[in-house]
Protein backbone atom coordinates (compact mmCIF):
# COMPACT_ATOMS: atom_id res chain seq x y z
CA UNK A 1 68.23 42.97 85.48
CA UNK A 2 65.76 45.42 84.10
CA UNK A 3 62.90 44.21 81.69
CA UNK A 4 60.26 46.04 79.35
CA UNK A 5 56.95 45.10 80.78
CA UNK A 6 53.15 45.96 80.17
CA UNK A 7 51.49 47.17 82.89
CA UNK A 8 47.18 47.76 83.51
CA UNK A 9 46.02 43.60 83.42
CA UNK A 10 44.27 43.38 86.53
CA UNK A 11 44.47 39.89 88.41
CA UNK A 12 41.15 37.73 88.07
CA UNK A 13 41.65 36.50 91.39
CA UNK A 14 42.28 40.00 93.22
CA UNK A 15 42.19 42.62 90.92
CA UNK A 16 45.83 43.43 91.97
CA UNK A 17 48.02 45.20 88.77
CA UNK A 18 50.33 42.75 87.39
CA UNK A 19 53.44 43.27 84.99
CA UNK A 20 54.26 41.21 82.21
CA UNK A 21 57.09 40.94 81.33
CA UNK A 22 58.21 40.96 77.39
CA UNK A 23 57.87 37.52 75.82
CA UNK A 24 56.98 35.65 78.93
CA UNK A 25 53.94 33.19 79.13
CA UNK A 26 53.35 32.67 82.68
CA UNK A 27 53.08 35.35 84.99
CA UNK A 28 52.52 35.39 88.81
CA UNK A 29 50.36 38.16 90.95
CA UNK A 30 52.71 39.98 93.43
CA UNK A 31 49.43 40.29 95.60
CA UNK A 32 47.69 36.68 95.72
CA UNK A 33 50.63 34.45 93.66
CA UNK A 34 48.06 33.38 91.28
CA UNK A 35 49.65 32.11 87.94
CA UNK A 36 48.19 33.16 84.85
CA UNK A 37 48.55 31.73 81.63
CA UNK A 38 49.33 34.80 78.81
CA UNK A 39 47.69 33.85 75.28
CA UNK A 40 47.62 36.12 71.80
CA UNK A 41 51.16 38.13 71.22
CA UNK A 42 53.42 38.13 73.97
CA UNK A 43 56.35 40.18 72.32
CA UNK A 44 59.71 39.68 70.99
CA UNK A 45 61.59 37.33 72.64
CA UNK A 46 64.74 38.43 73.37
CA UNK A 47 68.40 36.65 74.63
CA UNK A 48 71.98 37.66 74.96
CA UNK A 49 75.26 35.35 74.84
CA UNK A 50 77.46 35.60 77.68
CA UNK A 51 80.82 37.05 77.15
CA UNK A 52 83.87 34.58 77.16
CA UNK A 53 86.97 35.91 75.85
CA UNK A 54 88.95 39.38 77.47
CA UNK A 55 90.18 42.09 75.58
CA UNK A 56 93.66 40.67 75.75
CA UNK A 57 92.98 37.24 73.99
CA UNK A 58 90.77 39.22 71.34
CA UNK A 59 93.97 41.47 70.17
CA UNK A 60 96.05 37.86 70.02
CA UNK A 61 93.73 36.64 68.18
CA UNK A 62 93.82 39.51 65.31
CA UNK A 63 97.59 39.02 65.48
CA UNK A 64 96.93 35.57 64.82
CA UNK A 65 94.79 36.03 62.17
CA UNK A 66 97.38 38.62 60.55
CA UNK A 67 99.89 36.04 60.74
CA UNK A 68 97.71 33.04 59.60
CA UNK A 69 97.12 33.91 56.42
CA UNK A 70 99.14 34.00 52.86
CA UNK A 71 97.09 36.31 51.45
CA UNK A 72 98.15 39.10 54.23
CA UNK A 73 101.45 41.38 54.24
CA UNK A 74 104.11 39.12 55.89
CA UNK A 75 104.97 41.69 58.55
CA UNK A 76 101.79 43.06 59.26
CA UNK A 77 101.54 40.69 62.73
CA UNK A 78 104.44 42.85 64.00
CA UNK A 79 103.99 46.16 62.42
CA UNK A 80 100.47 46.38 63.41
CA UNK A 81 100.13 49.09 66.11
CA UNK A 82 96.59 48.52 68.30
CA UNK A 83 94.42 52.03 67.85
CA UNK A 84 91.35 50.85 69.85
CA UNK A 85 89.48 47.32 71.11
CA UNK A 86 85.91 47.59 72.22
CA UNK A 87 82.91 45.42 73.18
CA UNK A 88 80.00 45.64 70.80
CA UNK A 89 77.00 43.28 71.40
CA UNK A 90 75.14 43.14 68.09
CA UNK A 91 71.65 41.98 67.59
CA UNK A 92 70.57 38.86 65.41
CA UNK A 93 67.49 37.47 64.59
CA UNK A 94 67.11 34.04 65.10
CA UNK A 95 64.35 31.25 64.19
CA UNK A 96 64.64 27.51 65.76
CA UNK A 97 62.20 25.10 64.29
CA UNK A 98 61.80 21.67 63.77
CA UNK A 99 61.98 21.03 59.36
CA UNK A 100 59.94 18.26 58.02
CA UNK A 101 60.22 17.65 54.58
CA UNK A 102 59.14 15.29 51.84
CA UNK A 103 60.99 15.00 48.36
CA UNK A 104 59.36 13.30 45.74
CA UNK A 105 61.37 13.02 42.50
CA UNK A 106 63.30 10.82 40.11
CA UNK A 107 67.20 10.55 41.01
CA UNK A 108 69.61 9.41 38.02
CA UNK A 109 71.63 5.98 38.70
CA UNK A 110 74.02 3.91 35.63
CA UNK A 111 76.00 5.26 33.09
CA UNK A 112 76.28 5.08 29.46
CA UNK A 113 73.29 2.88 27.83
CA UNK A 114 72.48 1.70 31.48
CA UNK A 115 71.42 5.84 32.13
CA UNK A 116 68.24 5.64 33.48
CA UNK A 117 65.68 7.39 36.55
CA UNK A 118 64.43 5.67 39.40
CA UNK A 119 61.83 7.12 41.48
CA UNK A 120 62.97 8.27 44.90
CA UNK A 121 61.48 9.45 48.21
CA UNK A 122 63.21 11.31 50.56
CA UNK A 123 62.06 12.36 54.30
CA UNK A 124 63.75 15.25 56.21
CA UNK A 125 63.38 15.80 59.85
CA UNK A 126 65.61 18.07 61.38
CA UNK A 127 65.90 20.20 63.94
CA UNK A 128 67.32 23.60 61.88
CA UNK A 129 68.12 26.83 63.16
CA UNK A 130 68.67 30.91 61.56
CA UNK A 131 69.87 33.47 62.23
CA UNK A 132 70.75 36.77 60.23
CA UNK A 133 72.03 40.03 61.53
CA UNK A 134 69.26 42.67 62.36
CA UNK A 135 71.18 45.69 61.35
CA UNK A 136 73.36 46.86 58.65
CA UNK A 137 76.72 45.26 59.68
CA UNK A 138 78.59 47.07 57.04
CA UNK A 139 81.22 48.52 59.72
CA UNK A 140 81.44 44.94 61.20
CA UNK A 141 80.96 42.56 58.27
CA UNK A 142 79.10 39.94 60.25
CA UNK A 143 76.09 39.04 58.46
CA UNK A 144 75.06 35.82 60.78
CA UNK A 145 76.31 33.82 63.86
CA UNK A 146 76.49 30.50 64.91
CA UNK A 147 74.54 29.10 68.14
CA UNK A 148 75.44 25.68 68.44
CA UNK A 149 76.71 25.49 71.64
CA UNK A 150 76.12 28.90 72.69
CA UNK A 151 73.49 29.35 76.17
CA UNK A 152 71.04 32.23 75.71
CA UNK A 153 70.30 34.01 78.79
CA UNK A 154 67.72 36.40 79.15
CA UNK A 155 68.50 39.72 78.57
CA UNK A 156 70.84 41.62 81.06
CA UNK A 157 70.53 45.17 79.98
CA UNK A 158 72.23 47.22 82.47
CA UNK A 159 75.81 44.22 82.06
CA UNK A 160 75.68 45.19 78.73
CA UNK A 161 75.59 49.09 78.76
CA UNK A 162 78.20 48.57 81.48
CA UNK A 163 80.49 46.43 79.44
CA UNK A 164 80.19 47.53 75.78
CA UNK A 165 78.33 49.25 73.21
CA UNK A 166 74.45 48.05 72.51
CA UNK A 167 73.22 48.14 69.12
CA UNK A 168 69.14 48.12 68.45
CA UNK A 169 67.84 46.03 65.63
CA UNK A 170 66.70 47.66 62.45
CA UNK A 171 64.85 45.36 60.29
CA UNK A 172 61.54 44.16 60.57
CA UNK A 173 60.88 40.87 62.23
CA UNK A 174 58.57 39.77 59.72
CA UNK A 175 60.88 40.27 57.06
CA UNK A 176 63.40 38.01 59.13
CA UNK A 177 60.88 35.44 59.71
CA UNK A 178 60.28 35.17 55.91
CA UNK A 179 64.04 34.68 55.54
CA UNK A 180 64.18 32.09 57.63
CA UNK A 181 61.32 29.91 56.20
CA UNK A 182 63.00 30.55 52.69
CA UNK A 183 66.49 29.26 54.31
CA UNK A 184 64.77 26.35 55.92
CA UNK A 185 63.01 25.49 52.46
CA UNK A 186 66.34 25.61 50.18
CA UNK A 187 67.97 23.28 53.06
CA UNK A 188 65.13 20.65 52.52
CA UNK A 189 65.48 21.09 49.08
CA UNK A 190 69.29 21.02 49.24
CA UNK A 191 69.06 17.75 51.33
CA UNK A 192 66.67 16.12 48.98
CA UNK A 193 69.88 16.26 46.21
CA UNK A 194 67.44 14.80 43.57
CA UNK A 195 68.30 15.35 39.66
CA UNK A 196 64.44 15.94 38.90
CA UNK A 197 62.50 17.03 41.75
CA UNK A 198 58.26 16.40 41.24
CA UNK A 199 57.11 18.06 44.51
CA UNK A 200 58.29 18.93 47.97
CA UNK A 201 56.33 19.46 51.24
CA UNK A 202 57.86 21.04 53.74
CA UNK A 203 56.22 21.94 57.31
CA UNK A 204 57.72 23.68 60.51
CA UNK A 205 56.78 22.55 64.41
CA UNK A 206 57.79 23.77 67.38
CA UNK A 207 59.29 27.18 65.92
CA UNK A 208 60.72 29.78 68.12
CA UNK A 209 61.74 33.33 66.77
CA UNK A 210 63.52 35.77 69.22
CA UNK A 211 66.14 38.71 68.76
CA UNK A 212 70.19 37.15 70.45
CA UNK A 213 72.67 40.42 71.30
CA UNK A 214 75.81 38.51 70.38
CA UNK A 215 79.58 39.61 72.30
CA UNK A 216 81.60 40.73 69.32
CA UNK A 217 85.21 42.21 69.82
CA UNK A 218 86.31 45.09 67.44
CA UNK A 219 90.09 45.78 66.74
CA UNK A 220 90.92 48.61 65.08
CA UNK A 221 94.94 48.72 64.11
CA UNK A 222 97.41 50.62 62.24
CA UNK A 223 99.90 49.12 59.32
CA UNK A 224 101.86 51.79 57.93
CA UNK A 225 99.82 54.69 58.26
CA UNK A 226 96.55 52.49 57.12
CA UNK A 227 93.62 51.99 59.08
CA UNK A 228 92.09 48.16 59.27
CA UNK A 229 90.16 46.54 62.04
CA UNK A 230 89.48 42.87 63.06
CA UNK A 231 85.90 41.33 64.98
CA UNK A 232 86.80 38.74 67.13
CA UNK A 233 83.75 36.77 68.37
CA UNK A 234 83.32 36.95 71.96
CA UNK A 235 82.47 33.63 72.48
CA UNK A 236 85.29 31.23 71.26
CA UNK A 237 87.69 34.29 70.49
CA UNK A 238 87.70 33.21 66.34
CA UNK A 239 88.30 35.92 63.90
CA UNK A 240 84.79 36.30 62.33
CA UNK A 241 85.71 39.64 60.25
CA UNK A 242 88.91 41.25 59.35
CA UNK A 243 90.16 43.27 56.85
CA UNK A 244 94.11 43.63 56.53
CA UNK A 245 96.77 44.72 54.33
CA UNK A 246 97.44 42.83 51.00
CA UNK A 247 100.86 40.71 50.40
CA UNK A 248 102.75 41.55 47.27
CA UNK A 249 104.56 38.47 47.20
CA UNK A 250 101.54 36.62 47.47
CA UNK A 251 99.97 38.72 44.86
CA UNK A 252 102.98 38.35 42.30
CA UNK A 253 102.93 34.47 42.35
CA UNK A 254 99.37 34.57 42.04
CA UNK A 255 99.23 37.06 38.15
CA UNK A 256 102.80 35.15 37.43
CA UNK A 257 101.20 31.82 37.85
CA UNK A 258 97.59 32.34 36.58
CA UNK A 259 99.36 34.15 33.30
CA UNK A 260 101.49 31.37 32.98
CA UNK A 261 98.91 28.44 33.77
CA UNK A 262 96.63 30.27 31.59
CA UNK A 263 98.51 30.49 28.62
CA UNK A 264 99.74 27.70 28.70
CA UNK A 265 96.34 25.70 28.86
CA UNK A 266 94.82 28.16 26.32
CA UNK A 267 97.23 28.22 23.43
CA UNK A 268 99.12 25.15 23.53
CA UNK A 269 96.68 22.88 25.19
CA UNK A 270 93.94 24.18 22.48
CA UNK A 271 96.32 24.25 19.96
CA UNK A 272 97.31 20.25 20.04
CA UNK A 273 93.27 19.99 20.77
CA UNK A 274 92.66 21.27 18.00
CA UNK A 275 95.55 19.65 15.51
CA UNK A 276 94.45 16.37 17.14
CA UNK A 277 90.77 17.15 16.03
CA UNK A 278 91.71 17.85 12.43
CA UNK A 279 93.51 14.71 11.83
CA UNK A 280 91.37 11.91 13.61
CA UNK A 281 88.14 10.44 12.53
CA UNK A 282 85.49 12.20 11.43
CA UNK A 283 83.79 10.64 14.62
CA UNK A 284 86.14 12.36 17.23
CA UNK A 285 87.07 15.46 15.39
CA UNK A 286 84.10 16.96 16.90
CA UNK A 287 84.54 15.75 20.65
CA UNK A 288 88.27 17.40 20.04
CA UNK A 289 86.90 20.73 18.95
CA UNK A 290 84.75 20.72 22.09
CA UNK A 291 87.68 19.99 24.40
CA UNK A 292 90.21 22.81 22.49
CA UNK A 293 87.37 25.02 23.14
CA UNK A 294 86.78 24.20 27.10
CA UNK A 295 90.77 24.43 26.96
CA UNK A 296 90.53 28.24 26.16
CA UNK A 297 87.87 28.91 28.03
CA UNK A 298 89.67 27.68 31.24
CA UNK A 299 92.85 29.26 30.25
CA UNK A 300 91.40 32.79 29.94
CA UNK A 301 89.73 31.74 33.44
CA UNK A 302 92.98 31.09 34.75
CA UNK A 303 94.76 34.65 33.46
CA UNK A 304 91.75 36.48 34.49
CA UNK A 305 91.80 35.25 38.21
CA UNK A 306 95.26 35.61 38.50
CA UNK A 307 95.19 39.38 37.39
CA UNK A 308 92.08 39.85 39.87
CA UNK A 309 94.19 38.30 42.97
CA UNK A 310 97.09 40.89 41.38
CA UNK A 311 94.66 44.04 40.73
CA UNK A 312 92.35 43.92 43.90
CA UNK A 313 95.06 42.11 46.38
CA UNK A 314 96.27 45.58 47.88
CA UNK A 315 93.61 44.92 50.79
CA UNK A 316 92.42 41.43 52.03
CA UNK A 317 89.36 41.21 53.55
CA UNK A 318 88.17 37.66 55.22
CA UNK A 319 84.92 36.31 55.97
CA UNK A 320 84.56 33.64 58.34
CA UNK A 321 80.93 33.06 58.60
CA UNK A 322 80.53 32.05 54.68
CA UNK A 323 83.51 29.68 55.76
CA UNK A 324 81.04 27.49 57.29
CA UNK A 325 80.06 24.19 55.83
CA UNK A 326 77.19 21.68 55.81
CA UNK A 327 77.62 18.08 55.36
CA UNK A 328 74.88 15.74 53.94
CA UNK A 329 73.82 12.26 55.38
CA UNK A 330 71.91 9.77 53.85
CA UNK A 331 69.83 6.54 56.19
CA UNK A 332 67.40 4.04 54.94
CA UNK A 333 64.60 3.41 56.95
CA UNK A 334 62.18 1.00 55.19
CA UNK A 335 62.65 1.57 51.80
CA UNK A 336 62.58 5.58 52.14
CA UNK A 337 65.62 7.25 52.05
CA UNK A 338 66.15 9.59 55.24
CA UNK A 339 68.35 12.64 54.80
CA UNK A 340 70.08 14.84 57.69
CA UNK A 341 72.24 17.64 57.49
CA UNK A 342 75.72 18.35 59.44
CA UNK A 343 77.25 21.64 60.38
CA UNK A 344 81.08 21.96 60.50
């Protein structure tokens, strides 16, 4: 394993030259073992995945995806012919802190004439992580990763040259570092979930910010002449990109029923809304009027979707990283209400 290091700090014990390598804190003399403590900027800190899934389970699981999904031609799992399947480790930048948060703010409770605010105060401590993708993933459409569960190993340079492609990061780490403190505010505010929010505090500890090359599998594939690839993640072997040939069955149901659906919600359903609204009370003729016109609305909504799904079906293109979801949980401890976030 090869490692960019600094070299010309002499030793205070013996003068000896000593290496440091990037990010490290602690370095040892090769001449006296004296251990020196490394203060001020010590680099990026930088960490690679290991590799878990072969080529082989990568191309099942872009037939797998081709065959998983409505939305995709219904033959394209068999028709597909494999063009090419290569290793790409892709860098991410990625912040680890621990969020603490307090929420001060009025949440809304009753209904009716019991409508009222109480005050609220909520506490968040959490241990919250980012990560964003440090180059423009246009080709590869994976705009962040997930690291739960994943061990970070320090970085093997020569196993990855030897095993794939290596891509260098682009951005600017400050730039991701802003991003990430922006992310970790939204979450505290998200997490808070109050209807009229006074002020929030919100402090980071024990933050680490490094650069992760992550194992990602590219499949590129033929359907009928067409060119479409897949990035299979190299961890768990999940689909994380793909892009694929559009069904036309799929895409008929969807104009014939959002037409239908449509129509029938906007003219008839704000027709009798509106009929109903003209010959009640004077009291709900106007509640009527506002639920003919939310009728329409919602009917045009429908009719316009299902022409989208119809027009811009003829390629599918999937996302799996905005597929990911957060659950919010909610503890009392002494009066103050404690809030902690899931991932699934």
């Amino acid at each position: 394993m090869s490692e960019q290091a600094t070299h010309g700090l002499a030793c205070p014990n013996c003068a000896g030259m000593i290496q440091i390598p990037e990010g490290q804190a602690i370095v040892i003399c090769p001449y006296c073992d004296l251990r020196s403590l490394v203060q001020g900027a010590r680099g990026l800190r930088r960490y690679q995945v290991e590799l878990k899934t072969d080529r082989a389970a990568a191309e099942t699981a872009m037939r797998g995806f081709l065959s998983g999904k409505m939305q995709v031609a219904r033959n394209a799992a068999k028709v597909a012919e494999v063009q090419e399947t290569f290793l790409a480790y892709l860098p991410f930048w990625a912040s680890w802190a621990r969020v603490l948060g307090w929420a001060f703010g009025e949440e809304q409770v009753g209904s009716g004439d019991n409508k009222r605010y109480e005050a609220r105060e909520i506490k968040i401590a959490q241990e919250m992580d980012w990560t964003g993708a440090a180059l423009d993933v246009g080709e590869f459409g994976v705009e962040r990763i997930s690291l739960a569960g994943r061990t970070l190993a320090p970085v093997n340079w020569e196993g990855m040259h030897n095993a794939g492609m290596v891509f260098e990061p682009v951005g600017v780490a400050g730039e991701a570092q802003a991003k990430a403190k922006q992310d970790f505010d939204q979450r505290v505010r998200s997490l808070a979930d109050l209807d009229r929010v006074s002020q929030v505090f919100t402090r980071t500890t024990r933050e680490r910010f490094g650069l992760v090359y992550y194992p990602l599998w590219v499949v590129r594939y033929l359907y009928r002449g067409r060119s479409f690839q897949v990035v299979v993640d190299g961890v768990d072997g999940k689909v994380l990109y793909g892009k694929a040939p559009g069904s036309t069955l799929f895409r008929s149901i969807a104009l014939v029923a959002g037409m239908a659906s449509g129509a029938l919600l906007a003219v008839d359903g704000g027709s009798l809304a509106t009929y109903i609204a003209f010959t009640s009370s004077d009291e709900d003729s106007g509640g009527m009027l506002i639920v003919a016109g939310g009728a329409v609305v919602v009917g045009l909504g429908l009719m316009a979707g299902g022409y989208r799904a119809f027009r811009y079906g003829e390629h599918y293109e999937f996302h799996g990283h905005r597929n990911v979801k957060r659950s919010r949980k909610v503890l009392r401890e002494g009066g103050v209400r404690r809030a902690v976030e899931e991932t699934r």
